[in-house]
C-alpha atoms as a PDB file:
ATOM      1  CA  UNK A   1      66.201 -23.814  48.229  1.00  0.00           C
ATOM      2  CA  UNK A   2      64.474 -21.111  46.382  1.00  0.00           C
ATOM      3  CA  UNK A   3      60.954 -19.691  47.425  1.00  0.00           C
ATOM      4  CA  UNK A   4      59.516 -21.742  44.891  1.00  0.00           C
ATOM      5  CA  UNK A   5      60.754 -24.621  45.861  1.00  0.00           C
ATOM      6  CA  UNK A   6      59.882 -23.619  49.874  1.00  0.00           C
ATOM      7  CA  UNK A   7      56.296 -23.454  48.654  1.00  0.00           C
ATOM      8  CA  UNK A   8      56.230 -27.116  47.451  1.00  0.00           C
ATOM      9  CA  UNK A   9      57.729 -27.871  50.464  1.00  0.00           C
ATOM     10  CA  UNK A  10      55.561 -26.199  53.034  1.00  0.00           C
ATOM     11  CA  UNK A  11      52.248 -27.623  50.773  1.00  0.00           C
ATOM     12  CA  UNK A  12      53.265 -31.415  51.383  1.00  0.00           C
ATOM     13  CA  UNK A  13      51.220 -32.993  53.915  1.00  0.00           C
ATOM     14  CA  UNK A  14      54.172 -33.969  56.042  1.00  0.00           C
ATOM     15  CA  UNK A  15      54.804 -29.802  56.687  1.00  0.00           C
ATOM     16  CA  UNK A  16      51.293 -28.807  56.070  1.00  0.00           C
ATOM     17  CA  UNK A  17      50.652 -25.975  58.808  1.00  0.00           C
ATOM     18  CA  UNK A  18      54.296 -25.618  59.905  1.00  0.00           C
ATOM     19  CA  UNK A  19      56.060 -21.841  59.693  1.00  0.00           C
ATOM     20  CA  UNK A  20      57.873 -21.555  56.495  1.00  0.00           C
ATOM     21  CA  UNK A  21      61.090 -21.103  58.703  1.00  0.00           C
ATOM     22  CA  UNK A  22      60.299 -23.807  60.564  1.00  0.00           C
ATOM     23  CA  UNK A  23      60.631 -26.254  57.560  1.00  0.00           C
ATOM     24  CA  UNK A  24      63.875 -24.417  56.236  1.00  0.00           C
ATOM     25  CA  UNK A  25      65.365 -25.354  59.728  1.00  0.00           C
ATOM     26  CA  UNK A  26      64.151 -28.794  59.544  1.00  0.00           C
ATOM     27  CA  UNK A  27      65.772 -29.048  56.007  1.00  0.00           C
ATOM     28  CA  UNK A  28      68.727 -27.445  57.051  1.00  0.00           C
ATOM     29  CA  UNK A  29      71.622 -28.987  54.927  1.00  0.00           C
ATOM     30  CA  UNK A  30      69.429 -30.518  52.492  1.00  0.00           C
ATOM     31  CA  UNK A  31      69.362 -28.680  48.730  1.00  0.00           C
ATOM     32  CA  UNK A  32      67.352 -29.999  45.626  1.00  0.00           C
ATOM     33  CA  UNK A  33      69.172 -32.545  43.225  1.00  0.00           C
ATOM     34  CA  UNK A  34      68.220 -33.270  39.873  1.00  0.00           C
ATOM     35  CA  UNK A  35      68.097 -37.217  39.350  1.00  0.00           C
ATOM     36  CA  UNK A  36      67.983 -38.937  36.042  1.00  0.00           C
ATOM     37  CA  UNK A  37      65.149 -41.152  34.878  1.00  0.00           C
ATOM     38  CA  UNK A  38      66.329 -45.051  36.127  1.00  0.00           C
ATOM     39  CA  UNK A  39      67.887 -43.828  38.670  1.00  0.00           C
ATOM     40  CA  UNK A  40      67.775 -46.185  41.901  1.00  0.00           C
ATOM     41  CA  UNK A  41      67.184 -44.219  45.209  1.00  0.00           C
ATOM     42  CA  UNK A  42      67.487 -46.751  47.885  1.00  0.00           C
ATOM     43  CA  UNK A  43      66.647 -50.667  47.506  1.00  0.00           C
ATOM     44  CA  UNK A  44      64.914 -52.961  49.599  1.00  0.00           C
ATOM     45  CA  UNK A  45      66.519 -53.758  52.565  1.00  0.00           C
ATOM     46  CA  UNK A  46      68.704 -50.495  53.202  1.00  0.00           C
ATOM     47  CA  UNK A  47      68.667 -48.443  56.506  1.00  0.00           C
ATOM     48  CA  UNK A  48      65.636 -45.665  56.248  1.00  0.00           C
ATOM     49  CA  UNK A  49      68.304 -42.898  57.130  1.00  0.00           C
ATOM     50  CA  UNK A  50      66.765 -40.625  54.677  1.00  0.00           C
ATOM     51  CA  UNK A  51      63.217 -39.863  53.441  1.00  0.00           C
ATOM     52  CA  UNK A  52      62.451 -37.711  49.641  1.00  0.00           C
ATOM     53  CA  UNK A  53      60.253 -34.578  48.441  1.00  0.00           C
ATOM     54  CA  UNK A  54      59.186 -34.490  45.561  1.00  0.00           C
ATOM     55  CA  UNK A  55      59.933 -31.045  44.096  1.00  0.00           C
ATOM     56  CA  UNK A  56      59.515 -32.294  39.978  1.00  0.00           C
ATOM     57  CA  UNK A  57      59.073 -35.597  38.109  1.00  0.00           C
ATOM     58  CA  UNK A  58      57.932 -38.772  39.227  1.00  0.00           C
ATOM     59  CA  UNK A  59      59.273 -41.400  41.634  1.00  0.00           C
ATOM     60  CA  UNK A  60      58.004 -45.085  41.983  1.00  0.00           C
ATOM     61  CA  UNK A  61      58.274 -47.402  45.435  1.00  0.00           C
ATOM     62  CA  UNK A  62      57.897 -50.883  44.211  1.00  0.00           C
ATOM     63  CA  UNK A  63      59.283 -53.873  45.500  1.00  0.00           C
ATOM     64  CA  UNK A  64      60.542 -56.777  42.849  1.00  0.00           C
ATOM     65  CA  UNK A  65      58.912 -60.337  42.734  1.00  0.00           C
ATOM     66  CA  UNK A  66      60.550 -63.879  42.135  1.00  0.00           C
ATOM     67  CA  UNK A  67      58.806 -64.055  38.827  1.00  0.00           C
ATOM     68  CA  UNK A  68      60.632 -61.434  37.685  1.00  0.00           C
ATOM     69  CA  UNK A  69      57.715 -58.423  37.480  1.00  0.00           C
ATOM     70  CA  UNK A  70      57.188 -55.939  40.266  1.00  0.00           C
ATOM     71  CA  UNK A  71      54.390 -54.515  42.607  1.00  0.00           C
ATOM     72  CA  UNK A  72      54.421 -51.304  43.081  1.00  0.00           C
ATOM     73  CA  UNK A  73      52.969 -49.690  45.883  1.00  0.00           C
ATOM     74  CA  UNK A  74      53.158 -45.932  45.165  1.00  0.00           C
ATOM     75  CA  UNK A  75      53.937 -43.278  42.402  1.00  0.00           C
ATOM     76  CA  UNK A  76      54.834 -39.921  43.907  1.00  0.00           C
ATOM     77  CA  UNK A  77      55.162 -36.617  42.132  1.00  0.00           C
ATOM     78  CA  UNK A  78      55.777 -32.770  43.001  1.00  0.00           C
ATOM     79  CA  UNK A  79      54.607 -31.754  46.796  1.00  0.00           C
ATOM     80  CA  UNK A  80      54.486 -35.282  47.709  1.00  0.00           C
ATOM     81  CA  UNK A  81      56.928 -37.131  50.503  1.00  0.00           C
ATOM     82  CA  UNK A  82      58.095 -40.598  50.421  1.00  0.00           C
ATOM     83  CA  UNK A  83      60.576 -42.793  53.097  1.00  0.00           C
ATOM     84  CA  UNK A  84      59.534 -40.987  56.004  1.00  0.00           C
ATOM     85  CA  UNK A  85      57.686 -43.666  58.040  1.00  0.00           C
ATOM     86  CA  UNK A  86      60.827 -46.428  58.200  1.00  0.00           C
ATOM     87  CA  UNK A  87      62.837 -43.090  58.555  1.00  0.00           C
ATOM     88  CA  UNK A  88      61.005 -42.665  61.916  1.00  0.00           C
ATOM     89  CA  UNK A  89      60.994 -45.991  63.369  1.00  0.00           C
ATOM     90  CA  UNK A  90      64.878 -46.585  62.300  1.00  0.00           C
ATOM     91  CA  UNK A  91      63.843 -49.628  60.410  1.00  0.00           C
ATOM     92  CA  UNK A  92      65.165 -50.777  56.922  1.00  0.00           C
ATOM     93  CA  UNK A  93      63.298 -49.462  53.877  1.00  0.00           C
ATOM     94  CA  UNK A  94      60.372 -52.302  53.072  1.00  0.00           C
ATOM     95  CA  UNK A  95      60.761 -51.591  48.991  1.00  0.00           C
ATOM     96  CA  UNK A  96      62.736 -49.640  46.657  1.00  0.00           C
ATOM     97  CA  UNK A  97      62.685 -46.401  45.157  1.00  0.00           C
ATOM     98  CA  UNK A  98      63.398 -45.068  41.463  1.00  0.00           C
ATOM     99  CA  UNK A  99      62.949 -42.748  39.498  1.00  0.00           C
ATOM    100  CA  UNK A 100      60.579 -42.962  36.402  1.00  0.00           C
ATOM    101  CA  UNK A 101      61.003 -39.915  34.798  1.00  0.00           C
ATOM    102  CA  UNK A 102      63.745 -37.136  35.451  1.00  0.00           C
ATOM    103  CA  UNK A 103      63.167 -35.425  38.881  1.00  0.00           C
ATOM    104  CA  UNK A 104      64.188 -33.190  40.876  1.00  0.00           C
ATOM    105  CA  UNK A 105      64.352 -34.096  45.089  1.00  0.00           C
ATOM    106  CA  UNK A 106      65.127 -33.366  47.986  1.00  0.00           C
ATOM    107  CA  UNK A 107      67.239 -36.068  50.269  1.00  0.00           C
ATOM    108  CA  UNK A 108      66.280 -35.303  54.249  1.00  0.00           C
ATOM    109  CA  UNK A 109      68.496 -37.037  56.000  1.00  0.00           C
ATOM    110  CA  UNK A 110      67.089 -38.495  59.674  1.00  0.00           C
ATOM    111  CA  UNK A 111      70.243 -37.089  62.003  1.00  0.00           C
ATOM    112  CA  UNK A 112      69.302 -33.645  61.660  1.00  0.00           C
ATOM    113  CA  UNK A 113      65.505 -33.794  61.317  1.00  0.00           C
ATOM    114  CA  UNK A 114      64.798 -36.101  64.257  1.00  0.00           C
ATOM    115  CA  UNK A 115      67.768 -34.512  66.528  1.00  0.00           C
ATOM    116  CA  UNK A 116      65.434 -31.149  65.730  1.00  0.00           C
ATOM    117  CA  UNK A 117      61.904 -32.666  66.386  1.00  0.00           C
ATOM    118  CA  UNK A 118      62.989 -34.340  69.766  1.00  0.00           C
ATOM    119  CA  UNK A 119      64.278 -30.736  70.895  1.00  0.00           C
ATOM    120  CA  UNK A 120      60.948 -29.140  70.003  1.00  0.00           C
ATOM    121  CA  UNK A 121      57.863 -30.595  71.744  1.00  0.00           C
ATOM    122  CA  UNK A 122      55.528 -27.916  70.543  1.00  0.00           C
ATOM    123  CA  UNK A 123      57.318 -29.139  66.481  1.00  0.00           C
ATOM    124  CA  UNK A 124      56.584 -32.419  67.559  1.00  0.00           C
ATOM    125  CA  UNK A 125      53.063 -32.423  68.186  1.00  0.00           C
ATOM    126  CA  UNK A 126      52.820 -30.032  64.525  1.00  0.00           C
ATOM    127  CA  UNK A 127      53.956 -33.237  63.272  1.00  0.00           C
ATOM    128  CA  UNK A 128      51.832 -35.486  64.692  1.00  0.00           C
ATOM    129  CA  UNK A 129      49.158 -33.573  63.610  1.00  0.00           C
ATOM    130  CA  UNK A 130      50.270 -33.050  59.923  1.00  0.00           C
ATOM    131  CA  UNK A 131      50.507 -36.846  60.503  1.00  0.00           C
ATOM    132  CA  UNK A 132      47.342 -37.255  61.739  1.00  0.00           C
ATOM    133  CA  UNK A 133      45.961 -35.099  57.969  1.00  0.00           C
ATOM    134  CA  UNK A 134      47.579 -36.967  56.156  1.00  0.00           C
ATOM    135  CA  UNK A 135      46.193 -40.281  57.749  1.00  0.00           C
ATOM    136  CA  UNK A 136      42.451 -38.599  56.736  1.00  0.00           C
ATOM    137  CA  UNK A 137      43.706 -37.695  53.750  1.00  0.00           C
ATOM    138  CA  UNK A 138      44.818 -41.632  52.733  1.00  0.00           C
ATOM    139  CA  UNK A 139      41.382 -42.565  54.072  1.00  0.00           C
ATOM    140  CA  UNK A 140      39.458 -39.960  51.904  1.00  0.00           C
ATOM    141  CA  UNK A 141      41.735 -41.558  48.511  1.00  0.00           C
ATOM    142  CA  UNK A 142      39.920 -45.280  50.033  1.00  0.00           C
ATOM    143  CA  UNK A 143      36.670 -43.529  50.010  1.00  0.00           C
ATOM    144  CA  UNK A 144      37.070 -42.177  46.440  1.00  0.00           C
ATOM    145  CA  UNK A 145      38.472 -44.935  44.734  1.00  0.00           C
ATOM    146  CA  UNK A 146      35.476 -47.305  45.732  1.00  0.00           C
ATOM    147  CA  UNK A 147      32.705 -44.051  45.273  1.00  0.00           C
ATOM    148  CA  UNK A 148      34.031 -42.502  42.139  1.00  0.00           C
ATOM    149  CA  UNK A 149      34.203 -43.817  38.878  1.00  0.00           C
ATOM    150  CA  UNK A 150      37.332 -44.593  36.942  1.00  0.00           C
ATOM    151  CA  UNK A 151      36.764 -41.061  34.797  1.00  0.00           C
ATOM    152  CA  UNK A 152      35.979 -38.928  37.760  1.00  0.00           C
ATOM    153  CA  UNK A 153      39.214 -40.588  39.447  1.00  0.00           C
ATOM    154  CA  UNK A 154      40.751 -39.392  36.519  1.00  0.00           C
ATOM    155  CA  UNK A 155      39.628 -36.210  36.597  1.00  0.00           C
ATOM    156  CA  UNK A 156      40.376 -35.478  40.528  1.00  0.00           C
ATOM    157  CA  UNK A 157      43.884 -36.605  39.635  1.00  0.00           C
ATOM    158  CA  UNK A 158      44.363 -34.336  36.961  1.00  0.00           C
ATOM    159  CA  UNK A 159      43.423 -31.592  39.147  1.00  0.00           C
ATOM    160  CA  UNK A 160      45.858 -32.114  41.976  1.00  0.00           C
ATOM    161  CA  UNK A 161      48.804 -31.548  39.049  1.00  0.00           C
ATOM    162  CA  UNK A 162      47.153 -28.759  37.347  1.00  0.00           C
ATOM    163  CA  UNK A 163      49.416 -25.492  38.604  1.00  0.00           C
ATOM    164  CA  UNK A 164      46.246 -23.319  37.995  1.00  0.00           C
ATOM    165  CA  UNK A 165      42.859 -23.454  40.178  1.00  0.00           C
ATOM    166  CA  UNK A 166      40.973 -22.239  37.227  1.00  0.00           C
ATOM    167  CA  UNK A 167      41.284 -21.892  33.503  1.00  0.00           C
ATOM    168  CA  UNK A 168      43.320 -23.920  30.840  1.00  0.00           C
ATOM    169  CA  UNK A 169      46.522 -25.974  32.314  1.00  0.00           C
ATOM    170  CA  UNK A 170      48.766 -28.230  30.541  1.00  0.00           C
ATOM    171  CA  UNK A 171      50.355 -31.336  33.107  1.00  0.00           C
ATOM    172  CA  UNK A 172      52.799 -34.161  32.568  1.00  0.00           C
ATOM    173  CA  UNK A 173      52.839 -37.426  33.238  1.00  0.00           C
ATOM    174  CA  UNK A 174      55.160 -40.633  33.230  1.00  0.00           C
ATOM    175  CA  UNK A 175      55.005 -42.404  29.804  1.00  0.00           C
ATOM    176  CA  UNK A 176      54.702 -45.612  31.402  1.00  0.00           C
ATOM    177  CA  UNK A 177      50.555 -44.833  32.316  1.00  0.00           C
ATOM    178  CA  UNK A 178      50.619 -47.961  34.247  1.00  0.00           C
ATOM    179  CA  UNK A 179      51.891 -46.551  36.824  1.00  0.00           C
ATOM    180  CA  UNK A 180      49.308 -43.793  36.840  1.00  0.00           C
ATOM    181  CA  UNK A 181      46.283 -46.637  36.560  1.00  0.00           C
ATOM    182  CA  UNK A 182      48.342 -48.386  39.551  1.00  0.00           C
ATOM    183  CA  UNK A 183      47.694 -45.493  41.287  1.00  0.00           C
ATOM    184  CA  UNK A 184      44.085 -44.461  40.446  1.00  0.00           C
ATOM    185  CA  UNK A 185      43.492 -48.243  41.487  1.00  0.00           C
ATOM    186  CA  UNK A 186      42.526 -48.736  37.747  1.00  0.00           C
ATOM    187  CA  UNK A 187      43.593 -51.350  34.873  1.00  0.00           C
ATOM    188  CA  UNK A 188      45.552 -49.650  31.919  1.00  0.00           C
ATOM    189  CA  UNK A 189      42.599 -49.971  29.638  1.00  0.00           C
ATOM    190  CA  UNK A 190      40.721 -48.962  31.879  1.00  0.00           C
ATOM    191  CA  UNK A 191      43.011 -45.486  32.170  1.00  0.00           C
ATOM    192  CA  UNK A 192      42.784 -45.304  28.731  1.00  0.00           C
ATOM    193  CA  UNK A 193      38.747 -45.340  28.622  1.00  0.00           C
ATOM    194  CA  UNK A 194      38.972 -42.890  31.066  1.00  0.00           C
ATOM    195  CA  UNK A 195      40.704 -40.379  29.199  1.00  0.00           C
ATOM    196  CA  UNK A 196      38.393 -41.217  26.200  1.00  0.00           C
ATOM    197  CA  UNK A 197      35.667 -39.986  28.717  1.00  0.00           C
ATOM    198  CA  UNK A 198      37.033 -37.138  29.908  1.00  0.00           C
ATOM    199  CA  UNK A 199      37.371 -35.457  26.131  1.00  0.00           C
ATOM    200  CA  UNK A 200      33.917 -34.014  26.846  1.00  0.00           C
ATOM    201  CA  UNK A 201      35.367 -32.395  29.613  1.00  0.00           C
ATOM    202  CA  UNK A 202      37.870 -30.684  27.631  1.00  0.00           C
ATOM    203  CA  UNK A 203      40.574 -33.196  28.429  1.00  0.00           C
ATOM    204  CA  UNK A 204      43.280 -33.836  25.652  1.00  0.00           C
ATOM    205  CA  UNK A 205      46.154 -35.873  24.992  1.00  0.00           C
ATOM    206  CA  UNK A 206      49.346 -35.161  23.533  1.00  0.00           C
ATOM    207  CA  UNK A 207      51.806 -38.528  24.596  1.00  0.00           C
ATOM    208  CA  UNK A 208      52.809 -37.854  28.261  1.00  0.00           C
ATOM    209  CA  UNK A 209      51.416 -34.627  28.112  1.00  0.00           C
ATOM    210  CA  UNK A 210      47.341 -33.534  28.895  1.00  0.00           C
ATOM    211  CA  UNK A 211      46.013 -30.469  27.922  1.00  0.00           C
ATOM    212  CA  UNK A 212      43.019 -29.240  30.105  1.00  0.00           C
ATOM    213  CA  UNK A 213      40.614 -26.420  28.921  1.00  0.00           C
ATOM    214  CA  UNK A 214      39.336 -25.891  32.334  1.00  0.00           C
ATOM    215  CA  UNK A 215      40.151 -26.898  35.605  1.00  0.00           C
ATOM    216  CA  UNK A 216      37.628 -25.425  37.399  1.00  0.00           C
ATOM    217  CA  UNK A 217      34.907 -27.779  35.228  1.00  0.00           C
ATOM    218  CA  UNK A 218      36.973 -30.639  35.625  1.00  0.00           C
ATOM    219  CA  UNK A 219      37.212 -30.406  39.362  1.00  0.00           C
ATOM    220  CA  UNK A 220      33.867 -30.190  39.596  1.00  0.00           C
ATOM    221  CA  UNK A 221      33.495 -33.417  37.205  1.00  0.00           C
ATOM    222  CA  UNK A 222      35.415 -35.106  39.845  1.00  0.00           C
ATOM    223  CA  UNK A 223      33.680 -33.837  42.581  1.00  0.00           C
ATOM    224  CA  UNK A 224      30.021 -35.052  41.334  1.00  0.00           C
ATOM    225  CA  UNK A 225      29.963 -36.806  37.941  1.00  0.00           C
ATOM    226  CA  UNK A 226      26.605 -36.987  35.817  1.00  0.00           C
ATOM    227  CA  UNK A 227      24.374 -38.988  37.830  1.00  0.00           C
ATOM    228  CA  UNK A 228      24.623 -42.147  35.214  1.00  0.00           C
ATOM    229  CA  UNK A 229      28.551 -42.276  36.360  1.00  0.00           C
ATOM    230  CA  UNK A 230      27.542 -42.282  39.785  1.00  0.00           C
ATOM    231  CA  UNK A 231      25.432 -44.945  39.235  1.00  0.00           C
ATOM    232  CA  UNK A 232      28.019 -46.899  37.085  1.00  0.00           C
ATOM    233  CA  UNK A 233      30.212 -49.702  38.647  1.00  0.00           C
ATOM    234  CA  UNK A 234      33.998 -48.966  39.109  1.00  0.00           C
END
């Protein structure tokens, strides 16, 4: 793992305030692997052995219905973690895992990491506590989606990819943009409105790829919204 890919690591919420040593001895025999778009990770069902960061591309958890569609209960991209709460109880995964566009991830297998948290009480209460932020976090997404609108959603979401704080950025994102509206708790035409919106704020489209003129104006879009979107229903 290079010290690029360390820094994704260590910014995940999971590892949020740990030592960067400290992670690379808690990933300690795990390496990044390129997987191909389609590709299944785990199904529904399997034993949580292993949990997945996110280091490039996009990953879905879903879990199939009767009728033949799917729900899908998260869409996960760079500096993001998925599989690590079965991991921890030793269950069976509750959904499945696959990836939507080509990625690149890193498998953590549960031997090694829980064998090294249970030897490290001072580790294990870092966890708890990264834990614990990313708990607030999940409650401050609630908050947002029912106190922002869907282009100030938008916005915030194009934010978190941009690699810049400030200035112009170019991100990517799954062609299939219902997976993106999933997760911006939107409708796809509703997605697509948004985007419309957001061309004031210097947003354009180019297929799965946005170009934004400036970050720093569309964070704080996101952040506060003309008064007349604050006032607007979801």
């Amino acid at each position: 793992m290079d010290e690029k890919d360390l820094k994704i690591v260590c910014g995940t919420r999971l590892f949020a305030g740990l030592d960067p040593e400290v992670v690379s001895s808690l990933l300690q025999g795990s390496a990044p692997r390129p997987r191909l778009k389609g590709q299944m990770l785990f199904e529904q069902g399997d034993p949580a052995n292993t949990f997945y960061i996110v280091l490039d591309g996009w990953v879905k958890v879903f879990r199939p219905s009767v009728m033949g569609d799917e729900a899908v209960f998260g869409v996960f991209t760079a500096g993001e973690t998925f599989g690590e709460a079965a991991m921890f109880i030793q269950g069976q995964y509750p959904a499945a895992a696959q990836v939507v566009e080509d990625a690149r991830l890193i498998a953590v297998h549960s031997d090694v990491f829980r064998k090294r948290v249970r030897n490290d009480p001072d580790l294990a209460f870092e966890m708890l506590a990264a834990m614990s932020r990313h708990l607030h976090s999940l409650i401050n997404q609630v908050e947002q989606l029912q106190t922002r609108s869907s282009a100030q959603r938008l916005a915030q979401f194009l934010v978190s990819l941009a690699p810049v704080p400030l200035g112009a950025a170019v991100v990517a994102l799954p062609y299939d943009k219902s997976l993106i509206a999933h997760r911006l708790g939107m409708k796809p035409e509703s997605l697509s409105r948004a985007f419309v919106r957001l061309r004031a704020q210097g947003v354009a489209t180019d297929g799965n790829r946005v170009m934004l003129g400036d970050v720093g104006q569309l964070r704080a879009y996101g952040e506060t919204g003309p008064l007349r979107e604050r006032m607007a229903s979801h």
